[in-house]
Protein backbone atom coordinates (compact mmCIF):
# COMPACT_ATOMS: atom_id res chain seq x y z
CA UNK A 1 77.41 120.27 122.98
CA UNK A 2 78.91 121.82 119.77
CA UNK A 3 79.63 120.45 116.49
CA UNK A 4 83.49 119.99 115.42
CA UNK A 5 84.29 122.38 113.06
CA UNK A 6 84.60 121.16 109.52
CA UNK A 7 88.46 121.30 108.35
CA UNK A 8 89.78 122.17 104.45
CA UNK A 9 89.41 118.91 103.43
CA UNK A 10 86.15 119.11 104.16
CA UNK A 11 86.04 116.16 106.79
CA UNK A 12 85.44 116.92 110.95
CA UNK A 13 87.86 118.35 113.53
CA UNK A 14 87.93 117.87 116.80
CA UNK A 15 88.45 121.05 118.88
CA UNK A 16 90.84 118.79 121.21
CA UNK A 17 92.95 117.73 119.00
CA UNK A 18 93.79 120.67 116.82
CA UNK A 19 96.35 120.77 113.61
CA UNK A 20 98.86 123.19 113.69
CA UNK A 21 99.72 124.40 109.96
CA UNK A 22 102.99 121.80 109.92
CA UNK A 23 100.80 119.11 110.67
CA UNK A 24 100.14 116.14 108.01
CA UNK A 25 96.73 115.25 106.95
CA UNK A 26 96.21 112.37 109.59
CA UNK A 27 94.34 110.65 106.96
CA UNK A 28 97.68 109.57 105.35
CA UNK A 29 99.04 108.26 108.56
CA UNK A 30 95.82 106.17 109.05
CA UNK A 31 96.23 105.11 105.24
CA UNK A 32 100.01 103.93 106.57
CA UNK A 33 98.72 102.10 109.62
CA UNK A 34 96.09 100.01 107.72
CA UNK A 35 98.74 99.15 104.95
CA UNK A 36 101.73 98.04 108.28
CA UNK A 37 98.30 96.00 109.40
CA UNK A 38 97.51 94.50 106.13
CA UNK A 39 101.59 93.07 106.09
CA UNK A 40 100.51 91.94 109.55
CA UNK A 41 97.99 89.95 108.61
CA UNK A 42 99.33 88.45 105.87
CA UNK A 43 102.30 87.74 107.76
CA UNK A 44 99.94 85.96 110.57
CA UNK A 45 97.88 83.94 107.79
CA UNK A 46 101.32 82.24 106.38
CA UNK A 47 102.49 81.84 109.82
CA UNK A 48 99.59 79.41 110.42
CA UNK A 49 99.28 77.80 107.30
CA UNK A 50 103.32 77.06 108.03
CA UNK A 51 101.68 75.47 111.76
CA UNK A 52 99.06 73.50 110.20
CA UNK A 53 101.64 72.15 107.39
CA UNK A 54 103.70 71.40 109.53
CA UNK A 55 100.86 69.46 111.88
CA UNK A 56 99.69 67.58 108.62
CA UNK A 57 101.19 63.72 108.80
CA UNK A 58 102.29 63.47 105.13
CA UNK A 59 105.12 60.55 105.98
CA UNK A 60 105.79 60.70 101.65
CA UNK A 61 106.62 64.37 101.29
CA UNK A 62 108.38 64.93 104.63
CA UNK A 63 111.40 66.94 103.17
CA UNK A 64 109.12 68.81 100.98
CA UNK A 65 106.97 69.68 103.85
CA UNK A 66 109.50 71.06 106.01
CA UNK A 67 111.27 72.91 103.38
CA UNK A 68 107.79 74.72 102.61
CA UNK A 69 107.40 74.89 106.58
CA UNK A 70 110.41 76.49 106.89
CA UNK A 71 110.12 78.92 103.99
CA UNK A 72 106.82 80.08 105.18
CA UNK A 73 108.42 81.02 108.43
CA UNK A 74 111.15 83.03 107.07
CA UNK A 75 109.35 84.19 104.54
CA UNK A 76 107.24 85.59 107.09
CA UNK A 77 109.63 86.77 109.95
CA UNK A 78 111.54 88.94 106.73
CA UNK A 79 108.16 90.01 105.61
CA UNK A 80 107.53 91.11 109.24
CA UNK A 81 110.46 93.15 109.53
CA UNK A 82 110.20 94.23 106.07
CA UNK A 83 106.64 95.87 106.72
CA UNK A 84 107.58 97.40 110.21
CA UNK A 85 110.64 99.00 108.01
CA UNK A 86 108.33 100.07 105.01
CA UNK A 87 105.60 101.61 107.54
CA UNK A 88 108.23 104.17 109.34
CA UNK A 89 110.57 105.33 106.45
CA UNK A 90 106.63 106.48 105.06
CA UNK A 91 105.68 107.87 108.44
CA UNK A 92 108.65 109.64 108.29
CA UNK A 93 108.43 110.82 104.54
CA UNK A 94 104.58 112.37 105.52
CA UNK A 95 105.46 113.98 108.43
CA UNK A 96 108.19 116.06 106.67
CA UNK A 97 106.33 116.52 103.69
CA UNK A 98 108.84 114.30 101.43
CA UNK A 99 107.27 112.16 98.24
CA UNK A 100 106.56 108.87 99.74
CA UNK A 101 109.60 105.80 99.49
CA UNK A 102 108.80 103.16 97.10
CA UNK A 103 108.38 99.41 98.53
CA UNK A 104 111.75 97.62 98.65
CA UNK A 105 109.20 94.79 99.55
CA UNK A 106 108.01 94.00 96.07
CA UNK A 107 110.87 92.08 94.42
CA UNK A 108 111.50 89.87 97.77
CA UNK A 109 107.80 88.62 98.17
CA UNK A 110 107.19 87.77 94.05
CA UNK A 111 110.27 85.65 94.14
CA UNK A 112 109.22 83.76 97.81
CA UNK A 113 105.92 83.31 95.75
CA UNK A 114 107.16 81.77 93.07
CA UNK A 115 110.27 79.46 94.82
CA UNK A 116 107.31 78.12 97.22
CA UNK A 117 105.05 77.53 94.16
CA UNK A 118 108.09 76.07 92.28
CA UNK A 119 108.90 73.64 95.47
CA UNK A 120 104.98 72.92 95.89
CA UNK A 121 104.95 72.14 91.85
CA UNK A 122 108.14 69.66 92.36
CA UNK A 123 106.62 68.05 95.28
CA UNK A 124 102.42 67.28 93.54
CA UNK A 125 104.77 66.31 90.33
């Protein structure tokens, strides 16, 4: 059996899956797919803290509850979308060689952060 032939980079190629000279580094599509999983998990993680919020019996802070429920599930469905959108426009930028989009993600996530802290504050006050 023979060794894969080292590439420029210095890392292992495998004769069956050759680059062509157009080809990106798959590296940076790996580096994509981890960051799109990342947003997934996150995404997942507030999904179930919504379910097990909403599963808590809290009969004083009802309203509260639900409003925090249902921001958590939003937050998380535009989050979702958000990250699936964010993951191809930067596939799409490596592949033809373009300098990589900036997050429009950024702005949208801080301020769900801070209105669910800023409900959470109102409701413990």
């Amino acid at each position: 059996m023979t060794e894969p032939a080292p590439d420029a980079s210095g890392g292992a190629r495998f004769p069956e899956y050759p680059l062509t000279p157009g080809d990106p580094d798959p590296r940076y599509s790996l580096a994509n797919e981890r960051t799109y999983l990342a947003w997934v998990r996150t995404v997942l993680a507030a999904m179930a803290g919504a379910v097990a919020l909403h599963s808590l019996a809290l009969p004083e802070a009802d309203t509260v509850r639900r409003i925090v429920v249902v921001l958590l599930v939003v937050g998380s469905a535009v989050a979702m979308l958000g990250a699936q959108r964010r993951w191809r426009r930067v596939e799409e930028a490596i592949r033809a060689n373009r300098p990589v989009p900036a997050s429009p993600m950024l702005a949208p996530v801080t301020l769900a952060v801070v209105i669910m802290a800023g409900v959470l504050l109102v409701a413990l006050w």
